[in-house]
Protein backbone atom coordinates (compact mmCIF):
# COMPACT_ATOMS: atom_id res chain seq x y z
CA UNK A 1 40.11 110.49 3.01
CA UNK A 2 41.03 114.07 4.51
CA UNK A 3 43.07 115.71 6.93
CA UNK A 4 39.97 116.04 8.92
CA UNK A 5 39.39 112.03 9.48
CA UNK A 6 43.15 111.48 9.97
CA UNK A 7 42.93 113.99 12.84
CA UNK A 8 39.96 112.60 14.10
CA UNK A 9 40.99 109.05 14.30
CA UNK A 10 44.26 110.29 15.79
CA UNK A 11 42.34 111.56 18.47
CA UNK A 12 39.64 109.31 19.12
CA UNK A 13 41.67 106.18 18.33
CA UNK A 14 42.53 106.23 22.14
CA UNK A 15 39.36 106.18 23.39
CA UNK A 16 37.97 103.32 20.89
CA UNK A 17 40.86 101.17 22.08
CA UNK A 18 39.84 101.30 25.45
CA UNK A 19 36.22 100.96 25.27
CA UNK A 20 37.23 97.52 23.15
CA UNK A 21 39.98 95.82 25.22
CA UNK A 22 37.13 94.74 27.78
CA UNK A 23 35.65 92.70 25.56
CA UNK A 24 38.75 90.40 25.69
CA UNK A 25 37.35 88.78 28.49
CA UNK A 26 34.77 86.93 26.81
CA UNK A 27 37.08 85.50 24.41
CA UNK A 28 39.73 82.46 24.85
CA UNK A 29 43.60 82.35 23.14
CA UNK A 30 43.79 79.39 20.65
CA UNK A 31 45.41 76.65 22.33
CA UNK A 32 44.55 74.02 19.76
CA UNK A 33 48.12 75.10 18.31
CA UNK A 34 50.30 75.40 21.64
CA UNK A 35 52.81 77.56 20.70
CA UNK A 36 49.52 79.74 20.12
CA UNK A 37 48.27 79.47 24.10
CA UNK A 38 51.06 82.28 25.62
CA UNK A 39 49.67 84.76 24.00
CA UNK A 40 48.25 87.43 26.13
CA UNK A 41 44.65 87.59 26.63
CA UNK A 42 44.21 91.31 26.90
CA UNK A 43 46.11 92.85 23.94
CA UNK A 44 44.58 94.54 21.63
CA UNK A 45 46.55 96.96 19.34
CA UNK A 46 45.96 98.44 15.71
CA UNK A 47 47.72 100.50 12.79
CA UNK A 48 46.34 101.94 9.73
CA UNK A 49 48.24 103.53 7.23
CA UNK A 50 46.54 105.62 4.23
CA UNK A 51 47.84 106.33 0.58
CA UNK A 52 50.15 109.48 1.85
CA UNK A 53 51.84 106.98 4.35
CA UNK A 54 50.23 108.48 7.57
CA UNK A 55 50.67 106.01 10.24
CA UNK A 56 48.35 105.83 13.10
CA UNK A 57 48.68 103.03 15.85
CA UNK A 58 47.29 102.18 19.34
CA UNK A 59 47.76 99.69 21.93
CA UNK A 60 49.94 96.26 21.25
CA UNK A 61 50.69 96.60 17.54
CA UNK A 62 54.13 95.97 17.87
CA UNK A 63 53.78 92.73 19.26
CA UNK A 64 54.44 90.13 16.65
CA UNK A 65 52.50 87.00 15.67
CA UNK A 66 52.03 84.55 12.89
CA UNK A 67 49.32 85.09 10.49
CA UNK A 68 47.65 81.67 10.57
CA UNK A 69 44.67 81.93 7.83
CA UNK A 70 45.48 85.61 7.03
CA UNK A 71 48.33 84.14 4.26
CA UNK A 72 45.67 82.35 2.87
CA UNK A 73 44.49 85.21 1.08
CA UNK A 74 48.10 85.63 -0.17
CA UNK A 75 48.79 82.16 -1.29
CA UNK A 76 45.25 82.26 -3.17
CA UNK A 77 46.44 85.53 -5.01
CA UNK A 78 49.97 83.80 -5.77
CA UNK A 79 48.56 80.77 -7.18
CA UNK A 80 46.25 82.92 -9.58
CA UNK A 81 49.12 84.87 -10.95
CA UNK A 82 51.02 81.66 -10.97
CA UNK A 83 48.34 79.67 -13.27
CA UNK A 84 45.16 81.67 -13.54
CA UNK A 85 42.01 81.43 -12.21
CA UNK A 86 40.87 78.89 -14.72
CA UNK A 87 42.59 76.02 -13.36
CA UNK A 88 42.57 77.22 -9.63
CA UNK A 89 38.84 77.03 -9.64
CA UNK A 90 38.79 73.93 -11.18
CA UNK A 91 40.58 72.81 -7.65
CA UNK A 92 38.31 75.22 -5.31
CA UNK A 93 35.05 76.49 -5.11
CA UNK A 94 33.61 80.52 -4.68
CA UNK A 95 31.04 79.96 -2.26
CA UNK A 96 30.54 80.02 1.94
CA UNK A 97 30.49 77.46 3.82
CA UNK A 98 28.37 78.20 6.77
CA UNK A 99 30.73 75.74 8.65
CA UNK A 100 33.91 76.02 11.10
CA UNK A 101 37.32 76.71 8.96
CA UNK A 102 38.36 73.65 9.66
CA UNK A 103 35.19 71.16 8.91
CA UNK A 104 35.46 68.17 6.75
CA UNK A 105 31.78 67.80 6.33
CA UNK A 106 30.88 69.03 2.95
CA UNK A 107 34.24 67.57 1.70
CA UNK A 108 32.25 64.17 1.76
CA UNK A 109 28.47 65.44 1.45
CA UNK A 110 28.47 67.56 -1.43
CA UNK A 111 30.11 66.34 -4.55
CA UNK A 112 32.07 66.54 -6.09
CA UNK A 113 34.51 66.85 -3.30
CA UNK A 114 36.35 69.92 -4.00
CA UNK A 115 36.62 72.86 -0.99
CA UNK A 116 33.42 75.50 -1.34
CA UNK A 117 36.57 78.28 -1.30
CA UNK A 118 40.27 79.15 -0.96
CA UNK A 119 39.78 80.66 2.87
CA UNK A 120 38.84 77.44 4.66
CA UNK A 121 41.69 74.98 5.69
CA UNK A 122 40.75 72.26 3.12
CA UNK A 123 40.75 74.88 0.63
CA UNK A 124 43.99 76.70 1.82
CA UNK A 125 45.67 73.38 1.61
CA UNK A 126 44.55 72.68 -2.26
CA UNK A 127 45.91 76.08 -2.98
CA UNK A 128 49.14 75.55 -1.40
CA UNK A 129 49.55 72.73 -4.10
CA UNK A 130 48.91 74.65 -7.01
CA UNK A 131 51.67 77.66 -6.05
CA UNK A 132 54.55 76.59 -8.25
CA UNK A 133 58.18 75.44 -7.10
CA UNK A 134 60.16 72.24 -7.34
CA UNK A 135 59.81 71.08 -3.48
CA UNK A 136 58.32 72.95 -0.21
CA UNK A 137 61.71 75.06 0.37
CA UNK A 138 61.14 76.89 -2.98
CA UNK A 139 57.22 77.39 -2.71
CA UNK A 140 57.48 79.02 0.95
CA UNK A 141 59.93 80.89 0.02
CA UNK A 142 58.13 82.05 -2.91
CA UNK A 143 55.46 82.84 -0.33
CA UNK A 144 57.72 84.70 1.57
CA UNK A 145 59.00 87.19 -0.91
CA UNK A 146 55.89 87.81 -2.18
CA UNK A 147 54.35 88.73 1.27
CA UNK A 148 57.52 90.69 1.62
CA UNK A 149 56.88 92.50 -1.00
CA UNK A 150 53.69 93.09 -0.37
CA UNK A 151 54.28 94.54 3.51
CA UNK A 152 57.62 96.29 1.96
CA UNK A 153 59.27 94.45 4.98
CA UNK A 154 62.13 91.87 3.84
CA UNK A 155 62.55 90.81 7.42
CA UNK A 156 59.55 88.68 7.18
CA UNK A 157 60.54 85.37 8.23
CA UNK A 158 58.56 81.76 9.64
CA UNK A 159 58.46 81.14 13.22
CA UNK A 160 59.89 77.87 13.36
CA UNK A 161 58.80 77.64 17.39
CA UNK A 162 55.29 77.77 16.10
CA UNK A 163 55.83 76.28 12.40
CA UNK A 164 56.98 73.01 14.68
CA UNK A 165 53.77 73.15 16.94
CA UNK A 166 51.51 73.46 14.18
CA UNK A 167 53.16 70.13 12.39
CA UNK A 168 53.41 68.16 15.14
CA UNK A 169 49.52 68.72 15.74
CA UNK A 170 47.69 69.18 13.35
CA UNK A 171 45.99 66.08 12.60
CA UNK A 172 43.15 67.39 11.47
CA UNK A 173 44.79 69.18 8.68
CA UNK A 174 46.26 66.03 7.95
CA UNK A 175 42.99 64.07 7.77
CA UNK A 176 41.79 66.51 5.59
CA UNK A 177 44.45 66.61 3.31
CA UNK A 178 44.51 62.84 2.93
CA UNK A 179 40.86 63.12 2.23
CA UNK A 180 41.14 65.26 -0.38
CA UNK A 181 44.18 63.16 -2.00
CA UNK A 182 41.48 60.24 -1.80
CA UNK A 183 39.26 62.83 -3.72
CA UNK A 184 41.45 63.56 -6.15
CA UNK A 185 41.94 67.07 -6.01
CA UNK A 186 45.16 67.22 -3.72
CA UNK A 187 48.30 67.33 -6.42
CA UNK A 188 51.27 66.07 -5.17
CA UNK A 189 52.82 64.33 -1.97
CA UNK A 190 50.79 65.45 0.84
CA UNK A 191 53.41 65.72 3.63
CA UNK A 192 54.53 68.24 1.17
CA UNK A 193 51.42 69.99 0.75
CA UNK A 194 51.24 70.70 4.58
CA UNK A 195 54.41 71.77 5.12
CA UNK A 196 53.97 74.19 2.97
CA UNK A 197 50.70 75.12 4.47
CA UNK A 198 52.20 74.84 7.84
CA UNK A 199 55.05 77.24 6.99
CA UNK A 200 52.95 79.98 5.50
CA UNK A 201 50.25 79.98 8.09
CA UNK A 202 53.55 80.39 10.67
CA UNK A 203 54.79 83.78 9.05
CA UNK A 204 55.34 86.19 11.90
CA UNK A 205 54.30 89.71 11.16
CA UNK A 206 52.84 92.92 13.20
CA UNK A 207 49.73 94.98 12.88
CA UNK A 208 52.13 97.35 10.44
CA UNK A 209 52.73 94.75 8.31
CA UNK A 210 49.25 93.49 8.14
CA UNK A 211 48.13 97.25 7.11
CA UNK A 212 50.36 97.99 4.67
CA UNK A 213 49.63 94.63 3.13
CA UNK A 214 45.25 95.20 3.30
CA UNK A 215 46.80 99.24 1.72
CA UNK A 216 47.69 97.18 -1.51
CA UNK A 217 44.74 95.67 -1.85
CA UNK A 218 42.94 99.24 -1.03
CA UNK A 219 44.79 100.34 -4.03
CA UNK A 220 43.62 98.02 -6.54
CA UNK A 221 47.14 96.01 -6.16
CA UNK A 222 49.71 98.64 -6.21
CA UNK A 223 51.35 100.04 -3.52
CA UNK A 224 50.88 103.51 -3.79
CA UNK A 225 53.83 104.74 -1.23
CA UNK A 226 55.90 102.95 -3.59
CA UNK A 227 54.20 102.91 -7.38
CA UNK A 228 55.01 99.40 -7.49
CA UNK A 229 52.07 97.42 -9.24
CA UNK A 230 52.04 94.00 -7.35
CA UNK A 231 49.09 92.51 -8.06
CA UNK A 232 47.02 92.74 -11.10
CA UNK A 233 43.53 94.55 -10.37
CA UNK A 234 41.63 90.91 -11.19
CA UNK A 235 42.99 89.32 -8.89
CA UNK A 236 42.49 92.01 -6.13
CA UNK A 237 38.77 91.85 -6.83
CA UNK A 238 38.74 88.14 -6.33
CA UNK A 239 40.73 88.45 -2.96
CA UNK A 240 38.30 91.33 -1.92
CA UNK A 241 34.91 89.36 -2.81
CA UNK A 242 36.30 86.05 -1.02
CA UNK A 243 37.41 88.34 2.41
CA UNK A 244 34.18 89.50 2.16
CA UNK A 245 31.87 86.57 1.62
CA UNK A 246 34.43 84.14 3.86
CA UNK A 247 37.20 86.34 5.14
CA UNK A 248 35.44 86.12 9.01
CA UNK A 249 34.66 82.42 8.86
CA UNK A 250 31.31 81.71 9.29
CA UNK A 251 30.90 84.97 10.67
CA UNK A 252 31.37 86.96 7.72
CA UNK A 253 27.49 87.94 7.06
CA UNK A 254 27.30 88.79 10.64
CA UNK A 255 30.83 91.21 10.18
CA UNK A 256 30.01 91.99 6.88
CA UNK A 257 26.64 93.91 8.26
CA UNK A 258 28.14 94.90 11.05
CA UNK A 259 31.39 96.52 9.85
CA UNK A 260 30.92 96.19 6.26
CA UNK A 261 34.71 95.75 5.39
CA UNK A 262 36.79 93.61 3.35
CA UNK A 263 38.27 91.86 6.22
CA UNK A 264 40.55 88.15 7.14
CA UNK A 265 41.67 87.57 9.86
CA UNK A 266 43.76 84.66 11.90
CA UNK A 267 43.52 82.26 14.85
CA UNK A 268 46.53 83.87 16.26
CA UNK A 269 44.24 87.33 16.61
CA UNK A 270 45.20 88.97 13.77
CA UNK A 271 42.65 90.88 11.16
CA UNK A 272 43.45 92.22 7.84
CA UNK A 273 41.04 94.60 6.95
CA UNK A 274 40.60 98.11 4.63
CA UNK A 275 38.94 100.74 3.49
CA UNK A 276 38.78 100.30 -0.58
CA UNK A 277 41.09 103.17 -2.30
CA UNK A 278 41.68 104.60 1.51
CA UNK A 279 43.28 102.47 4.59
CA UNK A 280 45.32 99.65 4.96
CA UNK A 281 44.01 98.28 8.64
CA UNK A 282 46.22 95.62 10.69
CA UNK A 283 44.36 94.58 14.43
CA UNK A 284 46.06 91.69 16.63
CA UNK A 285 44.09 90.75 19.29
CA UNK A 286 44.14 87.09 20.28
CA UNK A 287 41.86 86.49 22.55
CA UNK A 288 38.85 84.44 20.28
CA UNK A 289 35.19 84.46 20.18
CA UNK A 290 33.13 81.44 18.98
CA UNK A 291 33.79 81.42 15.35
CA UNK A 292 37.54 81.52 15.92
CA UNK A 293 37.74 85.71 15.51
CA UNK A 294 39.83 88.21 17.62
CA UNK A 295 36.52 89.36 19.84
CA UNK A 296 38.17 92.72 20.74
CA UNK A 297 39.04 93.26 17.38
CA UNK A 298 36.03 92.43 15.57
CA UNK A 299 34.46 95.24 18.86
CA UNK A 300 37.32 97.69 17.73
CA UNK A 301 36.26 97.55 13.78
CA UNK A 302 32.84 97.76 14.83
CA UNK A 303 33.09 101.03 16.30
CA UNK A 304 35.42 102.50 14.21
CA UNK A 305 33.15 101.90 10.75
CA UNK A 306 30.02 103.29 12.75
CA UNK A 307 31.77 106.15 14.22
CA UNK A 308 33.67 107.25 10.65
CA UNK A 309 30.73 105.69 8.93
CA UNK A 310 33.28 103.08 6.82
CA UNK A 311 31.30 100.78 4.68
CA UNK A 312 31.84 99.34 1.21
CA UNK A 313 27.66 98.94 1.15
């Protein structure tokens, strides 16, 4: 990281900005979630934010959104520091699916029943079980400071517009939820269980939040604009390996090659993403390719790794 980058991504963030927002087009907004479908289909904006706390963003990262699956990697790193990896694995598995996020298939073909990791829906749910507090009031909002922490933003709040749209359709959370209650690996009442799950995924944030967030995990779980140690260094590796072998869905070979980033993103168009011991990177974008991935975004990252030539590999 030198002054020299930092001036050149200044200057040719711009032009990289630009050369991605046409790829938009071949995307499509989620609309599966409704409060989801407004969203506009050409915005594409970005911040990164390095150890010194430079700040460099372009194009609509203001613009606020909920991080759908991004919290997942949040609520996976609270319930490890909440009960150990031990007994979260026991619940969820560390390996790819190959399938959409939100598949029940394996849940019934491979045995014995448990999600293949924390980052798909059927996992995300299991995890939201295992984060501790007496009801769903106290674990979200257990969620919420923590991710407030985290961004060093205590204005983090739910959207309840979309919180509600999310609960009132998402049956197939639901069947997979009662599926894995059947399966015995759900804990607890499962109307519960999703509304936590429904809360976190609905926590609004912007592309600054997302970046300073992906800058903690750059620095091995402290956040080094503050010295604050948030997250022991464990459990940052375990967060890291999972964005990278299932942050992208089941495009995460295909990004990994391609960018070759620690990366998650969100339905709504967000992607966490960083540059280990460098950048915190926050992208919205929400217009979606195929595998449920901001498709300007994933163009933007693309570049921007080639061009500074980022890669963990």
């Amino acid at each position: 990281m030198t002054a020299v980058e930092i001036q050149q991504i200044r200057r040719k963030l711009p032009e990289w900005v630009a050369a991605s927002v046409p790829f938009a087009e071949g995307g499509k907004v989620a609309s599966y979630i409704p409060e989801l479908a407004g969203a506009p289909h050409d915005a594409l904006g970005i911040t990164l934010i390095n150890a010194d706390g430079d700040l460099i963003t372009e194009g609509s990262c203001g613009r606020r959104f909920t991080v759908q699956s991004i919290s997942k990697l949040f609520t996976l790193i609270l319930a490890l520091m909440d009960i150990g990896e031990d007994r979260v694995f026991e619940k969820v598995g560390m390996e790819p699916t190959g399938d959409n996020f939100n598949s029940v298939l394996k849940l019934e073909l491979v045995r014995p029943g448990i999600p293949f990791n924390p980052l798909i829906n059927a996992g995300a749910i299991t995890v939201s079980a295992l984060i501790r507090g007496s009801d769903p009031e106290e674990k979200t909002e257990r969620i919420l400071q923590f991710m407030r922490a985290l961004a060093n933003n205590d204005h983090l709040r739910v959207d309840l517009d979309v919180y509600r749209s999310e609960a009132d359709t998402g049956n197939l959370n639901r069947s997979i939820a009662y599926l894995l209650k059947q399966n015995k690996v759900l804990d607890g009442d499962v109307e519960e269980v999703l509304d936590v799950y429904f809360r976190h995924c609905s926590i609004a944030v912007d592309c600054a939040d997302l970046a300073r967030m992906g800058l903690v995990l750059a620095c091995n779980g402290t956040d080094p604009l503050t010295g604050k140690s948030l997250i022991p260094r464990r459990y940052v590796q375990i967060a890291k390996t999972f964005m990278t072998t299932c942050g992208m869905y089941n495009a995460s070979g295909e990004f990994a090659i391609q960018v070759g980033l620690p990366a998650k993103s969100g339905v709504s168009g967000g992607i966490l993403s960083l540059v280990p011991g460098r950048y915190g990177i926050g992208v919205y974008g929400p217009a979606l390719n195929n595998k449920g991935n901001s498709q300007a975004g994933v163009h933007l990252l693309e570049i921007m790794s080639r061009e500074l030539n980022w890669s963990m590999f």
